[in-house]
C-alpha atoms as a PDB file:
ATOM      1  CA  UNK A   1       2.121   0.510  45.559  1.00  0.00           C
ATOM      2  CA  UNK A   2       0.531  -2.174  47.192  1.00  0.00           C
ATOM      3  CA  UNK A   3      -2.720  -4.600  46.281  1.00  0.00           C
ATOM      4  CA  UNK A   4      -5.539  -2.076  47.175  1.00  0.00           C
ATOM      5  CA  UNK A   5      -4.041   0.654  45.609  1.00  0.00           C
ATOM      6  CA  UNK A   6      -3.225  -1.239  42.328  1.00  0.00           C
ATOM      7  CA  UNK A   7      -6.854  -2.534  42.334  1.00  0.00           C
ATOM      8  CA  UNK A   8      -8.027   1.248  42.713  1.00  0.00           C
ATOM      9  CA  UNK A   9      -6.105   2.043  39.547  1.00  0.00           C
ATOM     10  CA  UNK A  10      -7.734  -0.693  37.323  1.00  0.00           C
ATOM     11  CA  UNK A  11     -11.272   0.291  38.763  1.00  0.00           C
ATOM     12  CA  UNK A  12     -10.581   3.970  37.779  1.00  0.00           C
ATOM     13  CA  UNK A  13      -9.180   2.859  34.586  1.00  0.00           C
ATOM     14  CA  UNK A  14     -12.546   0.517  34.080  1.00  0.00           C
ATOM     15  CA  UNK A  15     -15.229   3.458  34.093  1.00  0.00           C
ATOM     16  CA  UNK A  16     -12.815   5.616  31.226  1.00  0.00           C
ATOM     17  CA  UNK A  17     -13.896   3.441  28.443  1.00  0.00           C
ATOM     18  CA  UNK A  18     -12.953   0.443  26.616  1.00  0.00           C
ATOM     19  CA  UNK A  19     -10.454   0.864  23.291  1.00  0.00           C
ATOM     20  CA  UNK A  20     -10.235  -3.011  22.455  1.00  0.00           C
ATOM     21  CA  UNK A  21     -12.213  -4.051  19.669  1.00  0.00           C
ATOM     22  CA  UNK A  22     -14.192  -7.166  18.493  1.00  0.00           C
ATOM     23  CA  UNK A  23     -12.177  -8.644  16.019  1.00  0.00           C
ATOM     24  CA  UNK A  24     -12.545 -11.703  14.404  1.00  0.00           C
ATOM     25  CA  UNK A  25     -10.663 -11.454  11.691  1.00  0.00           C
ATOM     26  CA  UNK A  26     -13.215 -11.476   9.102  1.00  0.00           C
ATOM     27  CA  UNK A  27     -14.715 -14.747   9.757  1.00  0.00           C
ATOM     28  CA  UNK A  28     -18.443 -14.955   8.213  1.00  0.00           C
ATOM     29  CA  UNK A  29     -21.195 -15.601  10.765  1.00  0.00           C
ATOM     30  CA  UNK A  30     -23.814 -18.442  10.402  1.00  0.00           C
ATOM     31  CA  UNK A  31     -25.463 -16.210   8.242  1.00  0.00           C
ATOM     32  CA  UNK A  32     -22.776 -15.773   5.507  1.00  0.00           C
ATOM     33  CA  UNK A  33     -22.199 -12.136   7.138  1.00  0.00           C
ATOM     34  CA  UNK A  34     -19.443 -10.357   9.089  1.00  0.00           C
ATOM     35  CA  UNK A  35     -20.218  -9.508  12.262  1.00  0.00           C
ATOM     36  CA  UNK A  36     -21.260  -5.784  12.489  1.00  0.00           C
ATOM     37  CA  UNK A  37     -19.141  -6.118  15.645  1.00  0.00           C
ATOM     38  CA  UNK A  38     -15.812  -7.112  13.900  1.00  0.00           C
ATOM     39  CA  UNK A  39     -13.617  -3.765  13.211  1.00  0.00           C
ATOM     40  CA  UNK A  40      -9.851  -3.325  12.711  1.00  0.00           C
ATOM     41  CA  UNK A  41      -8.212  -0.556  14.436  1.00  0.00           C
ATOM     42  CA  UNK A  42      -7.785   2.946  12.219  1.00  0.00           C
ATOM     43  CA  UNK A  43      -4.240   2.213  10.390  1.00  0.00           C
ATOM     44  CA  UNK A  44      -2.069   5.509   9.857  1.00  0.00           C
ATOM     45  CA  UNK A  45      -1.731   6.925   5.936  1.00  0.00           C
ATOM     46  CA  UNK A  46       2.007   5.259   5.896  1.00  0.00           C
ATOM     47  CA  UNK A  47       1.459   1.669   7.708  1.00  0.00           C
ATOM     48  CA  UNK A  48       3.036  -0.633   5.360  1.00  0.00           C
ATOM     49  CA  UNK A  49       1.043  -3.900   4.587  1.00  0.00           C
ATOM     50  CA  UNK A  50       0.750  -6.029   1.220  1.00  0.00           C
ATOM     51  CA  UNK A  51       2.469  -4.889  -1.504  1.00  0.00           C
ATOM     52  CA  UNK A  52       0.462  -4.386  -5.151  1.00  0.00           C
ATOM     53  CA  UNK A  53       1.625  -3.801  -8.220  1.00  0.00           C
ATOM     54  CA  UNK A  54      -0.083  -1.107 -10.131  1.00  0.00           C
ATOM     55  CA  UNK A  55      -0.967  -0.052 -13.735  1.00  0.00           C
ATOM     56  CA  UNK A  56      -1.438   3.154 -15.787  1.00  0.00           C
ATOM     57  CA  UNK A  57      -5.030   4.947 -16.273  1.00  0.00           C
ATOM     58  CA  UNK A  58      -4.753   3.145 -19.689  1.00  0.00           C
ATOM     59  CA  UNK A  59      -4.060  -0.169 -18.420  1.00  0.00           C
ATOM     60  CA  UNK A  60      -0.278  -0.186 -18.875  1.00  0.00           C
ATOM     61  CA  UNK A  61       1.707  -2.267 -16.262  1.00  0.00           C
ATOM     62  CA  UNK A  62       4.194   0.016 -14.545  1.00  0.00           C
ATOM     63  CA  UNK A  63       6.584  -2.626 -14.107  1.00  0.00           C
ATOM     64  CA  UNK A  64       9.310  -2.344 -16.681  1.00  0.00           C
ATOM     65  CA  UNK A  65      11.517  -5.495 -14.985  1.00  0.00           C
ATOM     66  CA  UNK A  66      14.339  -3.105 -14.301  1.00  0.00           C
ATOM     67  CA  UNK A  67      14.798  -5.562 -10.973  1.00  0.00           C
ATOM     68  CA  UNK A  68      15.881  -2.327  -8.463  1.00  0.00           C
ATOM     69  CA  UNK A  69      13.145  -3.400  -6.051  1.00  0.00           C
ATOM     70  CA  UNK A  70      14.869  -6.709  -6.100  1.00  0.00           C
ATOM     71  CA  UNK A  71      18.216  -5.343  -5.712  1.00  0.00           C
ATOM     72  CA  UNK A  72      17.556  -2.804  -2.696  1.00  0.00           C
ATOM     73  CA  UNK A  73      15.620  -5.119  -0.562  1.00  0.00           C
ATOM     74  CA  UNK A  74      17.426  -5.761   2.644  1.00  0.00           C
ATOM     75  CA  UNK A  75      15.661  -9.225   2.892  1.00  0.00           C
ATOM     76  CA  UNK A  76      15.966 -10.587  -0.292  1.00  0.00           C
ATOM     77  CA  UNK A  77      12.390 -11.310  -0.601  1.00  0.00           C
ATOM     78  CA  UNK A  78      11.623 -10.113  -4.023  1.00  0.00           C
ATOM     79  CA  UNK A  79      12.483 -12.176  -7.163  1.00  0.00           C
ATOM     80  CA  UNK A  80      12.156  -9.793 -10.795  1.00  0.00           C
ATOM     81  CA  UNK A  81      12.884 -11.278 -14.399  1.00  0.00           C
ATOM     82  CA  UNK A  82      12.475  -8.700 -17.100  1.00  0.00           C
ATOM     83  CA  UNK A  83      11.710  -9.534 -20.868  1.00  0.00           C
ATOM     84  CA  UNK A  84      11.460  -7.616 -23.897  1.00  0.00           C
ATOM     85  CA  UNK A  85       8.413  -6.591 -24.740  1.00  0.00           C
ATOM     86  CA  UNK A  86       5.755  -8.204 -27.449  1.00  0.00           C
ATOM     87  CA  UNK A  87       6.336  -5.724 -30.464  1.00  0.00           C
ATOM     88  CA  UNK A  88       2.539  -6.944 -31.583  1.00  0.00           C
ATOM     89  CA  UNK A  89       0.980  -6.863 -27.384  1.00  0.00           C
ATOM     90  CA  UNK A  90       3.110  -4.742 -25.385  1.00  0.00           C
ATOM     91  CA  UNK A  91       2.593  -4.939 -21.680  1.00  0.00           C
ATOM     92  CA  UNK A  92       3.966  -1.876 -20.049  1.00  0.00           C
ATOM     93  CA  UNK A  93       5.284   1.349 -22.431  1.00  0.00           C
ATOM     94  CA  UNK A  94       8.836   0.900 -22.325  1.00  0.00           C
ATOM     95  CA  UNK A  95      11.031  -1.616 -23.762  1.00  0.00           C
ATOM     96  CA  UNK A  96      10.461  -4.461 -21.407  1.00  0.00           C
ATOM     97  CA  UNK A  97       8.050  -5.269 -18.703  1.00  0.00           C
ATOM     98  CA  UNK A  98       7.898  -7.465 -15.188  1.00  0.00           C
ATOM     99  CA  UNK A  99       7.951 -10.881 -16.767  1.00  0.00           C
ATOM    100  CA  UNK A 100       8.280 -12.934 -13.224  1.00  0.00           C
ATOM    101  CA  UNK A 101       7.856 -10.846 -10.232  1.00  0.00           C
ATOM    102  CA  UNK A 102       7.639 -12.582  -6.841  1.00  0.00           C
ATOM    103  CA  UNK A 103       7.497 -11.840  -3.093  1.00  0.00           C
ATOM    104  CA  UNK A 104       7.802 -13.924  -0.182  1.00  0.00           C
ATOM    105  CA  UNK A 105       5.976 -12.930   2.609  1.00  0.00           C
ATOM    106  CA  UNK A 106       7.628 -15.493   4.981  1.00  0.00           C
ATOM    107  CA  UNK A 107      10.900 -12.680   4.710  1.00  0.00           C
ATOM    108  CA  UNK A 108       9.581  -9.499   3.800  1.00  0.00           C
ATOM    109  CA  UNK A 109      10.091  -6.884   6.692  1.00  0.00           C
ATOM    110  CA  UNK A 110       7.680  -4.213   5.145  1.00  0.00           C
ATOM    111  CA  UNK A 111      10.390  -1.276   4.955  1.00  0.00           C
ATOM    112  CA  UNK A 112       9.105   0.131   2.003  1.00  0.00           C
ATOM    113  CA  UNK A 113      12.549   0.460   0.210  1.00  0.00           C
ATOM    114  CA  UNK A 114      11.337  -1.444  -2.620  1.00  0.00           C
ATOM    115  CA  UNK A 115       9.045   1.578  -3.197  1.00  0.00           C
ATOM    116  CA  UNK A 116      11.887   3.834  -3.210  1.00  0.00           C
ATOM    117  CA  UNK A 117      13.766   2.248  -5.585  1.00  0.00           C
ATOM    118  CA  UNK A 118      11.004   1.510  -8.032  1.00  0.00           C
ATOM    119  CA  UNK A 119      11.263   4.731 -10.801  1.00  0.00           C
ATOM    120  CA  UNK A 120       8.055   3.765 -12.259  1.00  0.00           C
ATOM    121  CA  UNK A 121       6.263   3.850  -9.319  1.00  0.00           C
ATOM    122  CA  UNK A 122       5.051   0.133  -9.971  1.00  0.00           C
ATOM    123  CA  UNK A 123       5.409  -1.448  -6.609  1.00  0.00           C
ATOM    124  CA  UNK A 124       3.372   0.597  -3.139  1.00  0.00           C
ATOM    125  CA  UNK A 125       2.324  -1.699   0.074  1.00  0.00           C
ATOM    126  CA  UNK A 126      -1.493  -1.360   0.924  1.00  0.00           C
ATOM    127  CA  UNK A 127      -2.271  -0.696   4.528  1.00  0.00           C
ATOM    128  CA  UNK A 128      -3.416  -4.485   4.330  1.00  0.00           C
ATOM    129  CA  UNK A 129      -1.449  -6.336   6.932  1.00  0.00           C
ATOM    130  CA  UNK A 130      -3.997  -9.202   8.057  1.00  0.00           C
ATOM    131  CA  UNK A 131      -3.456 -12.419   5.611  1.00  0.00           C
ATOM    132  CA  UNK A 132      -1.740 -15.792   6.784  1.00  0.00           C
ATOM    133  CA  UNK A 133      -0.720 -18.793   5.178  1.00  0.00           C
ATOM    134  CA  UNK A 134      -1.465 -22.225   5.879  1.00  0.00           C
ATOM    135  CA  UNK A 135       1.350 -23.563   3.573  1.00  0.00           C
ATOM    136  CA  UNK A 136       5.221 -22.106   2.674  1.00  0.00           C
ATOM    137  CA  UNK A 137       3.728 -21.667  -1.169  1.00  0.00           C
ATOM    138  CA  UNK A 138       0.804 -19.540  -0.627  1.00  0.00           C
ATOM    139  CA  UNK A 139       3.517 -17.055   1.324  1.00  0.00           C
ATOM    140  CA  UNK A 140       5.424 -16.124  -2.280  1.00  0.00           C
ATOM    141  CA  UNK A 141       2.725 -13.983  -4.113  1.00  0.00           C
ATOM    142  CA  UNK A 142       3.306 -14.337  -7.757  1.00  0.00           C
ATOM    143  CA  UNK A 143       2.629 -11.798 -10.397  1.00  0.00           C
ATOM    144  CA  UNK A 144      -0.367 -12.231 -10.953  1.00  0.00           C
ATOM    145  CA  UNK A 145      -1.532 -11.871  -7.469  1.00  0.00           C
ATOM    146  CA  UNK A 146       0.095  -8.807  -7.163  1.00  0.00           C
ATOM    147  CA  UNK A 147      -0.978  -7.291 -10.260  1.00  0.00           C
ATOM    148  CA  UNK A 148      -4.356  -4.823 -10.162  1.00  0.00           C
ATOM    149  CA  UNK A 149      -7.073  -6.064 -11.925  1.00  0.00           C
ATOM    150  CA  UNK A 150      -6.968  -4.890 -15.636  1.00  0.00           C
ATOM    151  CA  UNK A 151     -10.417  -3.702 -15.336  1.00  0.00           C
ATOM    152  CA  UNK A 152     -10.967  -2.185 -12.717  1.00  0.00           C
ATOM    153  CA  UNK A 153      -7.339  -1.512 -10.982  1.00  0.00           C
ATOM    154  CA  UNK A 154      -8.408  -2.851  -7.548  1.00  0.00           C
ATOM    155  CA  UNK A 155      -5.749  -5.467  -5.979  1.00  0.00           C
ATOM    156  CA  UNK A 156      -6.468  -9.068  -6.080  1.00  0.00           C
ATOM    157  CA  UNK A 157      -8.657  -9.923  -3.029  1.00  0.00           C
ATOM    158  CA  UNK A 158      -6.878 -13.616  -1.848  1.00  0.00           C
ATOM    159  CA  UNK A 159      -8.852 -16.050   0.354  1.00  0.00           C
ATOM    160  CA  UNK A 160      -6.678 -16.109   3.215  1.00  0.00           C
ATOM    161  CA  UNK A 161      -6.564 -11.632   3.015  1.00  0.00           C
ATOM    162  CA  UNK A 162      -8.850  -9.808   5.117  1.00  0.00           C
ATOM    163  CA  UNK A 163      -9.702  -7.190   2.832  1.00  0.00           C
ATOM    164  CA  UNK A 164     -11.800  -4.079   4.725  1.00  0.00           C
ATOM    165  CA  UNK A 165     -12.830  -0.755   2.999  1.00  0.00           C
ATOM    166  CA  UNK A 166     -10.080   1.959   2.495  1.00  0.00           C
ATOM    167  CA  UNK A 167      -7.130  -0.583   3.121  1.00  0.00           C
ATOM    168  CA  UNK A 168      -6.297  -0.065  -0.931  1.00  0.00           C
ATOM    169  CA  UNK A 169      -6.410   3.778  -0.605  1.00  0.00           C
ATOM    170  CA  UNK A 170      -3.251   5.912  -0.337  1.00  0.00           C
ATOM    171  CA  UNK A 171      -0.805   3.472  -0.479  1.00  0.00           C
ATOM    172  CA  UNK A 172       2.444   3.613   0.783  1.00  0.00           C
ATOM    173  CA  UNK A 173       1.481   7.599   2.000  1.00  0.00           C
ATOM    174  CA  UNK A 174       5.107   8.280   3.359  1.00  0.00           C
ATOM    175  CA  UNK A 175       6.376   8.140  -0.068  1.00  0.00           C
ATOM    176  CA  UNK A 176       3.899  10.117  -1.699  1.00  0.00           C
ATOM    177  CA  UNK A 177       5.208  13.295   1.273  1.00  0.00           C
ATOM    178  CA  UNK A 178       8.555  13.620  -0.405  1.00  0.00           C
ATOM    179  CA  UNK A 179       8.007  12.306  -3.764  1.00  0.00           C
ATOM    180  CA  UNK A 180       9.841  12.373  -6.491  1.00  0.00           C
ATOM    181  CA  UNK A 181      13.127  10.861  -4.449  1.00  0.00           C
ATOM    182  CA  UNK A 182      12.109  11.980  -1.427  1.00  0.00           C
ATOM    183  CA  UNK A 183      13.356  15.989  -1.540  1.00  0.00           C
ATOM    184  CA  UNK A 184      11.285  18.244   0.674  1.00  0.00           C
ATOM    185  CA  UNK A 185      10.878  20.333  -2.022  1.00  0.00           C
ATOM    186  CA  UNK A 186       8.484  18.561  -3.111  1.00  0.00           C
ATOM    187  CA  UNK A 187       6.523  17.805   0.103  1.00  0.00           C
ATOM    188  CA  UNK A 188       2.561  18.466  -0.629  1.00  0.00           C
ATOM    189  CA  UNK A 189       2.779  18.408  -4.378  1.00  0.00           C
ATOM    190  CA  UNK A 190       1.876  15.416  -7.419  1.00  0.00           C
ATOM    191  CA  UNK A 191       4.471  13.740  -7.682  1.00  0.00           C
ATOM    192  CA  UNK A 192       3.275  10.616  -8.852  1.00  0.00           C
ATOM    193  CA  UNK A 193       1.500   9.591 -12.364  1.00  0.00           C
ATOM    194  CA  UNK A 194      -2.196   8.063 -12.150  1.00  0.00           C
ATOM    195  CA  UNK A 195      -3.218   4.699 -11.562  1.00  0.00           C
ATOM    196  CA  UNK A 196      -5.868   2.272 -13.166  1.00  0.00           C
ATOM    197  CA  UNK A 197      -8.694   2.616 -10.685  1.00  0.00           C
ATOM    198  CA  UNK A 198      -7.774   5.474  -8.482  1.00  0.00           C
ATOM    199  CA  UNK A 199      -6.416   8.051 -10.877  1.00  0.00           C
ATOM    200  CA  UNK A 200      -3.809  10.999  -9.537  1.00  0.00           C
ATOM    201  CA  UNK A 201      -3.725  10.345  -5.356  1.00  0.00           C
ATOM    202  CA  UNK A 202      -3.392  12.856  -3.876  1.00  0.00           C
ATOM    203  CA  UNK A 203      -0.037  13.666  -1.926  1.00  0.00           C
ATOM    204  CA  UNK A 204       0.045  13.395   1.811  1.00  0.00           C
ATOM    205  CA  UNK A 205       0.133  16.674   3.837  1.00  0.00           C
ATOM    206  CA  UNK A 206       3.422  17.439   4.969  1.00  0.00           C
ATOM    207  CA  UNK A 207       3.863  17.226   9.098  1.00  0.00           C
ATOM    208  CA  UNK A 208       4.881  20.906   9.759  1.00  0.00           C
ATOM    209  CA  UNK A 209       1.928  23.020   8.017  1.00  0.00           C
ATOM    210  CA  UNK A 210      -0.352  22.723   5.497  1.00  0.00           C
ATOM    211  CA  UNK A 211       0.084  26.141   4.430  1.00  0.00           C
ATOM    212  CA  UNK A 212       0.471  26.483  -0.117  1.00  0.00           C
ATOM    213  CA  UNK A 213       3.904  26.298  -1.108  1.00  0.00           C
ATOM    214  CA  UNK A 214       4.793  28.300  -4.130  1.00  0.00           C
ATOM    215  CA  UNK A 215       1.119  28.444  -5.253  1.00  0.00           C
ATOM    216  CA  UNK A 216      -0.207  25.100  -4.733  1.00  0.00           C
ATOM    217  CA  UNK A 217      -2.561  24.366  -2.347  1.00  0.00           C
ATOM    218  CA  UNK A 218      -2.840  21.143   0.428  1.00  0.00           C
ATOM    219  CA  UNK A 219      -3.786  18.547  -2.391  1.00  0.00           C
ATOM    220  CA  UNK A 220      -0.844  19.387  -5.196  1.00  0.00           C
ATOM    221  CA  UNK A 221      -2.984  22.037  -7.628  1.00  0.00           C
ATOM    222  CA  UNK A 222      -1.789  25.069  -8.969  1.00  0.00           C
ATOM    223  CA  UNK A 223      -3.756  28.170  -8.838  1.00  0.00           C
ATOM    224  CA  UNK A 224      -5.201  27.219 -12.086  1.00  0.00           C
ATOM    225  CA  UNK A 225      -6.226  23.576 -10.523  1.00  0.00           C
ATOM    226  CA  UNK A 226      -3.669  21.634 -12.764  1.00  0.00           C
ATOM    227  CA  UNK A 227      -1.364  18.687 -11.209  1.00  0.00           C
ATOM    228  CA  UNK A 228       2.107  18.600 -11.154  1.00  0.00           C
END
């Protein structure tokens, strides 16, 4: 192909469209504003971003600080110190809760494995992937920056995150097709318990049909509209 004709293909390629967006990365305007402008690409239901760590419906941490996550991470990012829990103020509803829990984000490869492992369902990844650091400490989220807020069970917005609407919504999706353990059997059904905030997600739709299996319909109901 030679000059003219690779010019012809950029010109033809100029009048389909444009698909790049303005993105500024959530700076604020002069006007304390974001720029109407400023959008993030659509992110897929299983991207894997910044992890949170979630809670019950009653406010119960799901971390018990049995230190799995920590032990099936390929890049021995995650740091988990259990402790027995206060007989008077228990934190989570088993015998011992997530006493230190750490991840640093200057190893962490996103491979969701620490979700796996978890069998409390305590750690997912957000579809959150924009934050940076401007120093090695801010990189190793502690606890309680990955802890949901008591209150209302949304994750801790940081100053250097750039937090956008839906990024906290269906976390760690690929999970959630295959849960519990990841047998097809249970593709398009609950699997999971509920979480402060969001209550009982929904599962995501399996890939080959989203035909009922067994009675249960696209979002994990029975004929009777109960969750499994």
């Amino acid at each position: 192909m030679g000059y003219l004709e690779g010019f012809g293909v950029t010109l033809r390629k100029w009048g389909e469209g444009f698909t790049t967006r303005e993105y500024r990365g959530g700076r604020l305007g002069r006007d304390g504003k974001i720029n109407a402008k400023d959008q993030k690409a659509p992110k897929p239901e299983r991207a894997h971003g910044r992890h949170v760590l979630n809670r019950y419906e009653d406010g119960m941490e799901k971390c018990i600080g049995c230190e799995l996550c920590a032990g099936v991470c390929p890049a021995k990012c995650i740091y988990v110190r259990g402790a027995d829990n206060p007989v008077d103020d228990p934190r989570s509803p088993g015998e011992r809760f997530g006493f230190i829990y750490e991840i640093n984000y200057l190893r962490c490869i996103h491979c969701d494995l620490c979700v796996e492992a978890c069998p409390t369902e305590a750690i997912t990844e957000s579809k959150l992937f924009e934050f940076s650091f401007t120093n090695r400490s801010d990189a190793i989220y502690t606890k309680d920056e990955l802890l949901v807020d008591a209150s209302s069970g949304m994750p801790q917005h940081l100053p250097w995150e750039d937090w956008r609407p839906g990024e906290d919504e269906f976390t760690s999706g690929w999970m959630r097709a295959t849960s519990p353990s990841g047998r097809a059997a249970y593709e398009n059904r609950v699997g999971w318990s509920g979480e402060r905030g969001y209550g009982v997600r929904r599962p995501e739709l399996g890939q080959a049909h989203e035909d009922s299996i067994d009675g249960h319909d696209d979002h994990g109901h029975d004929d009777h509209g109960g969750h499994h």
